[in-house]
PDB file of N, CA and C in Angstrom:
ATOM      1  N   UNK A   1       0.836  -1.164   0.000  1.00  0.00           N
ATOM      2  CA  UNK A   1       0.000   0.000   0.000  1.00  0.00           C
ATOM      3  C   UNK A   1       0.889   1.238   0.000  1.00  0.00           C
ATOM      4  N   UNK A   2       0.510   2.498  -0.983  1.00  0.00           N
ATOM      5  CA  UNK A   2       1.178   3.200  -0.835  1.00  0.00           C
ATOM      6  C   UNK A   2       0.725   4.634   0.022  1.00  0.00           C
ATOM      7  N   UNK A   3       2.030   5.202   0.769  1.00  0.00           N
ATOM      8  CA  UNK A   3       1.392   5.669   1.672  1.00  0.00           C
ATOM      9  C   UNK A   3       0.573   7.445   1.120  1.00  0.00           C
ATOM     10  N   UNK A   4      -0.239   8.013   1.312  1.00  0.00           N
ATOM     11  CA  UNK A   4      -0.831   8.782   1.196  1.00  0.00           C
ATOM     12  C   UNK A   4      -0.074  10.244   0.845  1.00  0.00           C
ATOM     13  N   UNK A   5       0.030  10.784   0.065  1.00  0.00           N
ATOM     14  CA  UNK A   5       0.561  12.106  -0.335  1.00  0.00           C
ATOM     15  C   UNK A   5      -0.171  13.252  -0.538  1.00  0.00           C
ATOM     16  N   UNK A   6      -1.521  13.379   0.595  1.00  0.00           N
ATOM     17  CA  UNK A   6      -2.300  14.283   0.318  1.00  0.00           C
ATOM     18  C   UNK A   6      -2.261  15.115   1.736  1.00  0.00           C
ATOM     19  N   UNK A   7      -1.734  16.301   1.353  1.00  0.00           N
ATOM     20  CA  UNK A   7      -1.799  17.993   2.427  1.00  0.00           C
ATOM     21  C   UNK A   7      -2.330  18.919   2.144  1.00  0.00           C
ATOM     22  N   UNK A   8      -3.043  19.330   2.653  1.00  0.00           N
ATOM     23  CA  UNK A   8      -4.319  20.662   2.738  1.00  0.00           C
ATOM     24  C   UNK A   8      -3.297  21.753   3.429  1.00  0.00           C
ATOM     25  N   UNK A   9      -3.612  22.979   2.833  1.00  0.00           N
ATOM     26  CA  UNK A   9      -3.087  24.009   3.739  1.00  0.00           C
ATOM     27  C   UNK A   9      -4.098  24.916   3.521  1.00  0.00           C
ATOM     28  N   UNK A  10      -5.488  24.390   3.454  1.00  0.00           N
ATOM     29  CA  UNK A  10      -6.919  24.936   3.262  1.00  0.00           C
ATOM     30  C   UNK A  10      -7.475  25.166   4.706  1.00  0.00           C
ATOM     31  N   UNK A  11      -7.803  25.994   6.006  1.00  0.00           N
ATOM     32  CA  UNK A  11      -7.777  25.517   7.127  1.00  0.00           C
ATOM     33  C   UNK A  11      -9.413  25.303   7.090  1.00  0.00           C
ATOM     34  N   UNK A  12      -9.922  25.299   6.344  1.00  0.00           N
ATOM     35  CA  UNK A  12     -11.371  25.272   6.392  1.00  0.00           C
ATOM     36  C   UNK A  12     -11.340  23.222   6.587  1.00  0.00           C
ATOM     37  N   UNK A  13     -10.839  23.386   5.601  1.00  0.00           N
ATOM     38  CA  UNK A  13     -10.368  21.276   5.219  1.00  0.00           C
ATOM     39  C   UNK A  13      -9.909  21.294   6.525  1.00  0.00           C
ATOM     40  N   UNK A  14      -9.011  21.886   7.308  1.00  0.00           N
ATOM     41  CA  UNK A  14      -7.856  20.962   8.277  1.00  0.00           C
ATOM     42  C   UNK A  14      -8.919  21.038   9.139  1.00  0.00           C
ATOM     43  N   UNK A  15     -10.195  21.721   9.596  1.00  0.00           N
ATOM     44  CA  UNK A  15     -10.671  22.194  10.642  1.00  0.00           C
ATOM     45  C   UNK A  15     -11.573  20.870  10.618  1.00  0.00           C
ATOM     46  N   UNK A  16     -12.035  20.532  10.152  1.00  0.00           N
ATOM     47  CA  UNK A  16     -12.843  18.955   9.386  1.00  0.00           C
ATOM     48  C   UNK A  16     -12.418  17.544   9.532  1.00  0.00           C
ATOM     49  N   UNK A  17     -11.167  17.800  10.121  1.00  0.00           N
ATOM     50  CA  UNK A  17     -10.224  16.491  10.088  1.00  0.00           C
ATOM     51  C   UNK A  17     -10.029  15.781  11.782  1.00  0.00           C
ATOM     52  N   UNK A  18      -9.804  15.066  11.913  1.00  0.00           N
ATOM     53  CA  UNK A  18      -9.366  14.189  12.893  1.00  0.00           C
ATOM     54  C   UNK A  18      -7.858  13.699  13.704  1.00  0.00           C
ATOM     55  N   UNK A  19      -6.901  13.600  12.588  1.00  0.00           N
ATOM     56  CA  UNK A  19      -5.836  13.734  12.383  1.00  0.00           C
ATOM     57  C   UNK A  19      -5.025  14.556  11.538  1.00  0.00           C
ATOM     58  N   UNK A  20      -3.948  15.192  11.800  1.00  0.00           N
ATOM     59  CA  UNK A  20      -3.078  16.127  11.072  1.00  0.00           C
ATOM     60  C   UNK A  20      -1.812  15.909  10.930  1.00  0.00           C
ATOM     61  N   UNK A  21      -1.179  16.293  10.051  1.00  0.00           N
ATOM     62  CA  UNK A  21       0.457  16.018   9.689  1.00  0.00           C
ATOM     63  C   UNK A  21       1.244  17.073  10.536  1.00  0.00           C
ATOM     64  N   UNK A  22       2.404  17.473  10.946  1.00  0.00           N
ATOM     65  CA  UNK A  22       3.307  18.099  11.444  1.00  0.00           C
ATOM     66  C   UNK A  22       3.203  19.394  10.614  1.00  0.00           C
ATOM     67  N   UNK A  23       3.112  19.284   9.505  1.00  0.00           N
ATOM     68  CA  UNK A  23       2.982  20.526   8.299  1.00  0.00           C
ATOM     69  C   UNK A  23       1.734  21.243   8.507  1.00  0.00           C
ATOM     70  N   UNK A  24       0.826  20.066   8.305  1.00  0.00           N
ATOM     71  CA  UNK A  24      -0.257  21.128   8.382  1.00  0.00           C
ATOM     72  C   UNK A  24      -0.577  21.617   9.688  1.00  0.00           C
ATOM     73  N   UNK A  25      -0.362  20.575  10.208  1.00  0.00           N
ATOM     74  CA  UNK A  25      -0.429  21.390  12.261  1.00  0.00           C
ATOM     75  C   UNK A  25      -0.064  22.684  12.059  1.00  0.00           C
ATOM     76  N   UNK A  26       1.159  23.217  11.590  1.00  0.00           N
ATOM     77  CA  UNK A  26       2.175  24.173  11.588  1.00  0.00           C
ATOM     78  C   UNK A  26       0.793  25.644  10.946  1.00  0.00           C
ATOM     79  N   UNK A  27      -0.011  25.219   9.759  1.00  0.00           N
ATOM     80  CA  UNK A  27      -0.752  25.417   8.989  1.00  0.00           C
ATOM     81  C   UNK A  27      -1.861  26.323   9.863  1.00  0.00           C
ATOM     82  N   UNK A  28      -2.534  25.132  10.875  1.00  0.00           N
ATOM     83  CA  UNK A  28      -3.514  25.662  11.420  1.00  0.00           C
ATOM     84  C   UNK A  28      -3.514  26.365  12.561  1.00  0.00           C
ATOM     85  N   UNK A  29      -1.949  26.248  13.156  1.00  0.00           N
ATOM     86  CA  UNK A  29      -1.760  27.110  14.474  1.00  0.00           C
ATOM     87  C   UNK A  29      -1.245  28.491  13.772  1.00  0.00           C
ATOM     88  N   UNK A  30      -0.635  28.607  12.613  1.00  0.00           N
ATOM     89  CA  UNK A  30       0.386  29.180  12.114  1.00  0.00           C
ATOM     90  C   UNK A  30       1.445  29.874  13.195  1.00  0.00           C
ATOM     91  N   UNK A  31       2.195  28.441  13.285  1.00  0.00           N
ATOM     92  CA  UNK A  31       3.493  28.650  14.251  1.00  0.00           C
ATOM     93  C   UNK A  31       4.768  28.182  13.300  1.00  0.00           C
ATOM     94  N   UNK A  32       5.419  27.739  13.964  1.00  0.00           N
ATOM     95  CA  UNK A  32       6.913  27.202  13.280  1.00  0.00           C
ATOM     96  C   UNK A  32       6.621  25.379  13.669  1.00  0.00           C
ATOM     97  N   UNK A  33       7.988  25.289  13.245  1.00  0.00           N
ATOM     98  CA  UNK A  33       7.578  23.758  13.105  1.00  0.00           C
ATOM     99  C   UNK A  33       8.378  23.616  14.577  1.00  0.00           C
ATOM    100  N   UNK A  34       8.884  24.390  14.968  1.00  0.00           N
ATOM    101  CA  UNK A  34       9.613  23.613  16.499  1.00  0.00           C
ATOM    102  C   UNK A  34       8.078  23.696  17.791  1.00  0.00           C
ATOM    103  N   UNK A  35       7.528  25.151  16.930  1.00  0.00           N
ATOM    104  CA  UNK A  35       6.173  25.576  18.266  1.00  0.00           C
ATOM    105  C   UNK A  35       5.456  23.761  18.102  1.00  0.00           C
ATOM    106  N   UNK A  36       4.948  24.102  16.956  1.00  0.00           N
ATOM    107  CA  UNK A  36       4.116  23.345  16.777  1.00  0.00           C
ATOM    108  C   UNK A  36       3.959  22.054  17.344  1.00  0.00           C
ATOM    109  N   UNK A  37       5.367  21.441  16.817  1.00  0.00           N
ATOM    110  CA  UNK A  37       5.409  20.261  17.764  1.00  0.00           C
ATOM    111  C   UNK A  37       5.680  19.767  19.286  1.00  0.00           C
ATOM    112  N   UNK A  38       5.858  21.355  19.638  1.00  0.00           N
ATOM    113  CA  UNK A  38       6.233  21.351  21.325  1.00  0.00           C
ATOM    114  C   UNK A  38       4.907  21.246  21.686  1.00  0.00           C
ATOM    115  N   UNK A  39       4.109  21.897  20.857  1.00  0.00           N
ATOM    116  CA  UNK A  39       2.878  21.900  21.506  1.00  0.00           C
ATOM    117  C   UNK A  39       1.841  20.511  21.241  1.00  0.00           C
ATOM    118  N   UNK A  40       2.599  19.853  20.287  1.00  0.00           N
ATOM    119  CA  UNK A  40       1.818  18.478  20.285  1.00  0.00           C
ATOM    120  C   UNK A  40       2.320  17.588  21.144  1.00  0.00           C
ATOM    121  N   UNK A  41       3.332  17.774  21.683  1.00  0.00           N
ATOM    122  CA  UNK A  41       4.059  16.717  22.964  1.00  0.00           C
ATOM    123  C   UNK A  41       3.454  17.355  23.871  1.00  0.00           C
ATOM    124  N   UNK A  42       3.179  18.567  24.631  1.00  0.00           N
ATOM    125  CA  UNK A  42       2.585  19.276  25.480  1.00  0.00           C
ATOM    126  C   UNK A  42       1.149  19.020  25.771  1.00  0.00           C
ATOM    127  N   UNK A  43       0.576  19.221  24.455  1.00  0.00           N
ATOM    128  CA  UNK A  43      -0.710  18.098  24.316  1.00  0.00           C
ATOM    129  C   UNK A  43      -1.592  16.734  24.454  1.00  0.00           C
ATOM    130  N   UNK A  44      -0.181  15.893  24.355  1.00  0.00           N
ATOM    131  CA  UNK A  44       0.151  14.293  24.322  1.00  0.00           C
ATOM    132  C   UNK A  44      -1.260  14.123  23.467  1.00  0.00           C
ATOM    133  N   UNK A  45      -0.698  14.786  22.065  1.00  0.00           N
ATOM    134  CA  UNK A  45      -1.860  15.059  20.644  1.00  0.00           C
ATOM    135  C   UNK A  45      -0.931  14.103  19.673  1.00  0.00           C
ATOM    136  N   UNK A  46      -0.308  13.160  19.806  1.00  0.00           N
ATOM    137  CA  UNK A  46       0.892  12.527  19.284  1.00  0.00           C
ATOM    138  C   UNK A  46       0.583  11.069  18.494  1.00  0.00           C
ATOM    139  N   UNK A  47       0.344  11.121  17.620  1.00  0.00           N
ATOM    140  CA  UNK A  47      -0.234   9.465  17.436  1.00  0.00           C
ATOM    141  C   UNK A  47       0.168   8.808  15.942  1.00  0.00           C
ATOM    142  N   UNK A  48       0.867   7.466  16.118  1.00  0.00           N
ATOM    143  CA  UNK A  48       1.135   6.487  15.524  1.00  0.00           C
ATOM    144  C   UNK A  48       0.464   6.045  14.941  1.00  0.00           C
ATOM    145  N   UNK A  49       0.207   6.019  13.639  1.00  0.00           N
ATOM    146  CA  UNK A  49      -1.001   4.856  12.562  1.00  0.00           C
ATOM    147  C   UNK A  49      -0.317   4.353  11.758  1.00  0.00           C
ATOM    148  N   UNK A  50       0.125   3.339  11.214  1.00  0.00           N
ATOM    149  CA  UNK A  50       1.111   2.758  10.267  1.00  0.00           C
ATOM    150  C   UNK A  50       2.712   3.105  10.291  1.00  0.00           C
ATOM    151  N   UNK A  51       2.861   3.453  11.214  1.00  0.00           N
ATOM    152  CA  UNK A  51       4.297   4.011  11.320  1.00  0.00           C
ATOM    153  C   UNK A  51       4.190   5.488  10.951  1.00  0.00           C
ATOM    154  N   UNK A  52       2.807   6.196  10.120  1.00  0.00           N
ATOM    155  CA  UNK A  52       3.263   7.269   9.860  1.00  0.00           C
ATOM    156  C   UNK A  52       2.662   8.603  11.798  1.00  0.00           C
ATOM    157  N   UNK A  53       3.456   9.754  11.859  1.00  0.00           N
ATOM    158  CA  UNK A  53       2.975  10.464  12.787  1.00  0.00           C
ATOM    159  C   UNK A  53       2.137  11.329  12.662  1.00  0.00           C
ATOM    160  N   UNK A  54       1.277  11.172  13.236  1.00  0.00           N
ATOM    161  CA  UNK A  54       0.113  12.788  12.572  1.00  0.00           C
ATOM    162  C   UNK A  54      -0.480  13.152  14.400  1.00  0.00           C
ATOM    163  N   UNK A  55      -0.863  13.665  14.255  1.00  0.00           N
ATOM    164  CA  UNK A  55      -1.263  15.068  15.414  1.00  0.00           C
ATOM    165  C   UNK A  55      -2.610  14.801  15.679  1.00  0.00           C
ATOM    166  N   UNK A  56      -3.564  14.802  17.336  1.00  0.00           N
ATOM    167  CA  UNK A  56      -4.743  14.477  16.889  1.00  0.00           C
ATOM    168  C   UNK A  56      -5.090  16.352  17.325  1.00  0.00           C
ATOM    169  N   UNK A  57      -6.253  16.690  16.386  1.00  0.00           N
ATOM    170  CA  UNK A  57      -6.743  18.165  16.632  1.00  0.00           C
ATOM    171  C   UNK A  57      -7.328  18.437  17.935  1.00  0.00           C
ATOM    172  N   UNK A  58      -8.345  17.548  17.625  1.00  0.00           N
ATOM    173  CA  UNK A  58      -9.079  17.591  19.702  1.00  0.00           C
ATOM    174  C   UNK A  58      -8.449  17.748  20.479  1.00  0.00           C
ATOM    175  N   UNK A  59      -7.028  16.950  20.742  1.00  0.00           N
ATOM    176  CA  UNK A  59      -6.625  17.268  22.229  1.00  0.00           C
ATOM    177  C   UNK A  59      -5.702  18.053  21.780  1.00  0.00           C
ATOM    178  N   UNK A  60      -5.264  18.928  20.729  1.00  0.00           N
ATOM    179  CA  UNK A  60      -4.251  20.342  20.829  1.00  0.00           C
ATOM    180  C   UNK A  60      -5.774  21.249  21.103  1.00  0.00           C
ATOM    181  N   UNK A  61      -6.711  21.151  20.567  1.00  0.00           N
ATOM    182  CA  UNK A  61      -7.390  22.098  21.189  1.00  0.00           C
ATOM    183  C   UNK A  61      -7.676  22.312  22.283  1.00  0.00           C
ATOM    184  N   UNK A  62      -8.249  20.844  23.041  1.00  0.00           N
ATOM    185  CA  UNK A  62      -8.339  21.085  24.816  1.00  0.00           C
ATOM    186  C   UNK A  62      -7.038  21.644  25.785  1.00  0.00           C
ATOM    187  N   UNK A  63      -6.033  20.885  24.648  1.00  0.00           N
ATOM    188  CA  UNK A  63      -4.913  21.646  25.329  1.00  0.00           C
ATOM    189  C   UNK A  63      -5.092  23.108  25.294  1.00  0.00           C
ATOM    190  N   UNK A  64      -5.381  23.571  23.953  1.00  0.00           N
ATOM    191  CA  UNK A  64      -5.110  25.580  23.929  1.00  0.00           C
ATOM    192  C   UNK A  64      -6.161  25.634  24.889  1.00  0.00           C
ATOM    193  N   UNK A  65      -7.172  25.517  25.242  1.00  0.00           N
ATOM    194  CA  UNK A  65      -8.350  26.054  25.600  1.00  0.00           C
ATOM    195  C   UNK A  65      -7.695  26.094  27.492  1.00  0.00           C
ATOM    196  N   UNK A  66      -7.035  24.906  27.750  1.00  0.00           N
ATOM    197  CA  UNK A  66      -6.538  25.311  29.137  1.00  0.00           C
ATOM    198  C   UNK A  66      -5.445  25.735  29.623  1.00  0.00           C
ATOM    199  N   UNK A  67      -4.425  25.880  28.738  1.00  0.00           N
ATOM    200  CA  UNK A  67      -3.582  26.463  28.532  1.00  0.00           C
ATOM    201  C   UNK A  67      -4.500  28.518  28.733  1.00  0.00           C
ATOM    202  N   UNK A  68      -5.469  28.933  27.903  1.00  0.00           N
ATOM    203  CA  UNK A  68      -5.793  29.887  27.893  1.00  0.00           C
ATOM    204  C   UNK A  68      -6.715  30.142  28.648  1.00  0.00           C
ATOM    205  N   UNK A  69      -7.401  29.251  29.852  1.00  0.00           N
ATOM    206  CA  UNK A  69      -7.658  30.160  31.012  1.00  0.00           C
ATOM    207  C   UNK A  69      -9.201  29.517  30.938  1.00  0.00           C
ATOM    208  N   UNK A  70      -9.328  28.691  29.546  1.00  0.00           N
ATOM    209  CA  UNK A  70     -11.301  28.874  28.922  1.00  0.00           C
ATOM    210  C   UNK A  70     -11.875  27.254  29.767  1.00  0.00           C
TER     211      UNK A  70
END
C-alpha cells in the first residue's frame, strides 16, 4: 500500500479532520515547526497509525483552551 501524499493548507479542510500532519499542524496554528510540535508533545496530541505520525486536533485544542484560562 502506498502511503498517502495528500496535504491541505486549506484551514477550512484541516478544521474537518481528525488527524493532522506536522505541516499542516504548523498550517492551522500558524506557528513554526519547532512551536508546533512542542505543543503536540505538550498536548500528548501525538499518534502512531502505520508508522506514519500525525497530530490528533481535539486534544491540541483542549490543550489551547486550558492552557488559555477557557
Amino acid at each position: 500500500m502506498e502511503k498517502t501524499k495528500y496535504a491541505s493548507n486549506d484551514t477550512e479542510v484541516l478544521k474537518n479532520r481528525l488527524l493532522v500532519t506536522d505541516e499542516e499542524l504548523r498550517c492551522v496554528l500558524g506557528v513554526g515547526r519547532k512551536t508546533a510540535k512542542a505543543i503536540a508533545q505538550e498536548a500528548d496530541a501525538v499518534v502512531r497509525v502505520n508508522g506514519r505520525k500525525l497530530n490528533s486536533l481535539e486534544k491540541i485544542r483542549q490543550y489551547i483552551d486550558t492552557v488559555a484560562g477557557k
